[in-house]
C-alpha atoms as a PDB file:
ATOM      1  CA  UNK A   1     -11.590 -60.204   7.686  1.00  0.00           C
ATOM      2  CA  UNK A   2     -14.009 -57.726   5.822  1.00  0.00           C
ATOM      3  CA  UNK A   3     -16.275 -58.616   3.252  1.00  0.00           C
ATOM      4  CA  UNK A   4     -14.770 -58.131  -0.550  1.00  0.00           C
ATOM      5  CA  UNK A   5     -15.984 -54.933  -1.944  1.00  0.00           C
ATOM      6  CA  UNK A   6     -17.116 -54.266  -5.943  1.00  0.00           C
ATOM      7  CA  UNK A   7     -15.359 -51.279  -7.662  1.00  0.00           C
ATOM      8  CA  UNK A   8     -16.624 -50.444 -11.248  1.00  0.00           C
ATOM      9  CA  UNK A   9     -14.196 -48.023 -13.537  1.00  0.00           C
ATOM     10  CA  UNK A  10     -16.173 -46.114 -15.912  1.00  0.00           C
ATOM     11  CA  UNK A  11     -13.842 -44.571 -18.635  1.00  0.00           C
ATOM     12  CA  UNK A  12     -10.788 -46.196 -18.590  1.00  0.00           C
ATOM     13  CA  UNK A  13      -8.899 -45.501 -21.498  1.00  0.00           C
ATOM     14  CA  UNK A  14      -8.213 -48.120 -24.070  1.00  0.00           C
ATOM     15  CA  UNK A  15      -4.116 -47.619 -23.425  1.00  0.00           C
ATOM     16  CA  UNK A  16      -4.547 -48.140 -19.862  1.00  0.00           C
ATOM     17  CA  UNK A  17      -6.598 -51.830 -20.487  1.00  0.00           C
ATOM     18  CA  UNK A  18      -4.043 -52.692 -22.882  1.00  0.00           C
ATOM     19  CA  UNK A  19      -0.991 -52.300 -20.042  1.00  0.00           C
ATOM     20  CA  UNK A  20      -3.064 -53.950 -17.475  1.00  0.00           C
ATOM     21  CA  UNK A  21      -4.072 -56.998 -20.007  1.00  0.00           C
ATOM     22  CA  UNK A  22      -0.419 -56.908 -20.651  1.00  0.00           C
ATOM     23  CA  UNK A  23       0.634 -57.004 -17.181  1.00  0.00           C
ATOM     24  CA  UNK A  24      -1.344 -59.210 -15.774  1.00  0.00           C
ATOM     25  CA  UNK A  25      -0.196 -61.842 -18.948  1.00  0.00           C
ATOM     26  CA  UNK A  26       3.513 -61.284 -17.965  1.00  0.00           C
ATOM     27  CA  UNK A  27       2.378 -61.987 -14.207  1.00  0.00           C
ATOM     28  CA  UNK A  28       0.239 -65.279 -14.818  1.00  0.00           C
ATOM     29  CA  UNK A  29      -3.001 -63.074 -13.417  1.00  0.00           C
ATOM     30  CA  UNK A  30      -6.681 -62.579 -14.314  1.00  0.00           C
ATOM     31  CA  UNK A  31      -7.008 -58.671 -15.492  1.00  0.00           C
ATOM     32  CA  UNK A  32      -9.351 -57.868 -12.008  1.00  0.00           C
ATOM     33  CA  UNK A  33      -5.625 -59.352  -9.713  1.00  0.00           C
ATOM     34  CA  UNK A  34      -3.361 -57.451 -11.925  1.00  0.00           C
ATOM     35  CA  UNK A  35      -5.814 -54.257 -10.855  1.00  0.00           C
ATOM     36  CA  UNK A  36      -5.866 -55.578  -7.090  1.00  0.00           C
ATOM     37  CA  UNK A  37      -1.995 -55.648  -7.015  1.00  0.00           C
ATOM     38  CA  UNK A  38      -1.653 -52.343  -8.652  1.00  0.00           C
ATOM     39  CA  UNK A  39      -3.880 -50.815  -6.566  1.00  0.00           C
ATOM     40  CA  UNK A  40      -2.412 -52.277  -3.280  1.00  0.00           C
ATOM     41  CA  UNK A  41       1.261 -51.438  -4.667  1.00  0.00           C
ATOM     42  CA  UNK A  42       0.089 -47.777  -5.101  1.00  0.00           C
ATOM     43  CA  UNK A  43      -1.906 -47.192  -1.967  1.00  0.00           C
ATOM     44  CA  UNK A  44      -0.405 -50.093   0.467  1.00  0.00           C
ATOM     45  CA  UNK A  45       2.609 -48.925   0.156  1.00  0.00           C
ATOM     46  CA  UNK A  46       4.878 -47.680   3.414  1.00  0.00           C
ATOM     47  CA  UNK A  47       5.994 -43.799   3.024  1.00  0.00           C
ATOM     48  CA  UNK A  48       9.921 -43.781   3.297  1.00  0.00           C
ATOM     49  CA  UNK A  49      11.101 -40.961   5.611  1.00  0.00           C
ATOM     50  CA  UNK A  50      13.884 -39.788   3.940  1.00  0.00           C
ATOM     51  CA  UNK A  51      15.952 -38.823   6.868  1.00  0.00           C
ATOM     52  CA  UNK A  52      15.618 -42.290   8.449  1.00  0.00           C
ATOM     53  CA  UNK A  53      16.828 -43.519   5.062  1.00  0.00           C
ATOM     54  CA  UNK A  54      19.737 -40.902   5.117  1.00  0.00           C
ATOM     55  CA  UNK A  55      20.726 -41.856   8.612  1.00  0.00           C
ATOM     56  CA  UNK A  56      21.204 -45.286   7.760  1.00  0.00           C
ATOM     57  CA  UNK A  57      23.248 -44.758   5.205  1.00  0.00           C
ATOM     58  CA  UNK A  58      25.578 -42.882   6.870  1.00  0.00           C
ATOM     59  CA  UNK A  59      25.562 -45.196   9.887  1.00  0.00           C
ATOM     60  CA  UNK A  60      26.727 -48.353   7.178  1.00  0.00           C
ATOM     61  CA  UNK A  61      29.143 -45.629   5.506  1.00  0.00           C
ATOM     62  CA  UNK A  62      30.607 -45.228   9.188  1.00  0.00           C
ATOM     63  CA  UNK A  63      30.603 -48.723   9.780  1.00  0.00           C
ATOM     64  CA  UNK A  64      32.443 -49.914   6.306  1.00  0.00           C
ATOM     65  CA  UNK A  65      35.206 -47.390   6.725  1.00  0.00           C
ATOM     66  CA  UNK A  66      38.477 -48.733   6.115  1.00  0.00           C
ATOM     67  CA  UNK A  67      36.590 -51.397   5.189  1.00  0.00           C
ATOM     68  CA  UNK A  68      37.181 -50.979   1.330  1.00  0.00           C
ATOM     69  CA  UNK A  69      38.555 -48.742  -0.553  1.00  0.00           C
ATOM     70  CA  UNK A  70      37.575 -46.518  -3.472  1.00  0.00           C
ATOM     71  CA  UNK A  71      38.770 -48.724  -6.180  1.00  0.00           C
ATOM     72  CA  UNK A  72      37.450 -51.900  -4.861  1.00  0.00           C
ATOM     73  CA  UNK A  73      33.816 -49.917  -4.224  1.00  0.00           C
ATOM     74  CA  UNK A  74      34.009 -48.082  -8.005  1.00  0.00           C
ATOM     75  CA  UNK A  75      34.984 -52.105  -9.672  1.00  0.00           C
ATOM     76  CA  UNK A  76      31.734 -53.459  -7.133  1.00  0.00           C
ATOM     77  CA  UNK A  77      29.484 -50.551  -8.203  1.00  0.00           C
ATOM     78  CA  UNK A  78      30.541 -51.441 -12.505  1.00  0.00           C
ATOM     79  CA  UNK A  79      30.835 -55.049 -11.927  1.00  0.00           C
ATOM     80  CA  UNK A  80      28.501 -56.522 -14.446  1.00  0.00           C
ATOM     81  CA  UNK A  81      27.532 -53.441 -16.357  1.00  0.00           C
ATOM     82  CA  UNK A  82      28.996 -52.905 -19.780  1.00  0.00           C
END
């Protein structure tokens, strides 16, 4: 494992440390985590490749065919919404 590094922000707005103070209240985290996990969330994350994603779609819309029908998917799709 590599040593922890030190960033320093210089500038940040006052908005922005208001949202992260917030954030990292509603999370139960010191204001430096709530940074760590934005930052990881924002630059950890995997890229989705769109066609992959559209492929598997339509390989689960293949596979529930006949499955269900329109009405039952439209009630499942509103069930719970107002």
């Amino acid at each position: 494992m590599q040593p922890a590094r030190t960033l320093t922000i210089k500038n940040l707005p006052s908005a922005i440390h208001r949202r992260l103070a917030a954030r990292a209240a509603e999370h139960e985290r010191s204001l430096n985590s709530e940074v760590i996990a934005c930052l990881k969330a924002a630059v950890m994350a995997e890229r989705i490749d769109p066609e992959a994603l559209l492929d598997r779609a339509r390989a689960l819309r293949r596979e529930m065919k006949g499955r269900i029908s329109d009405i039952e998917l439209r009630r499942a799709k509103s069930r719970g919404r107002p």
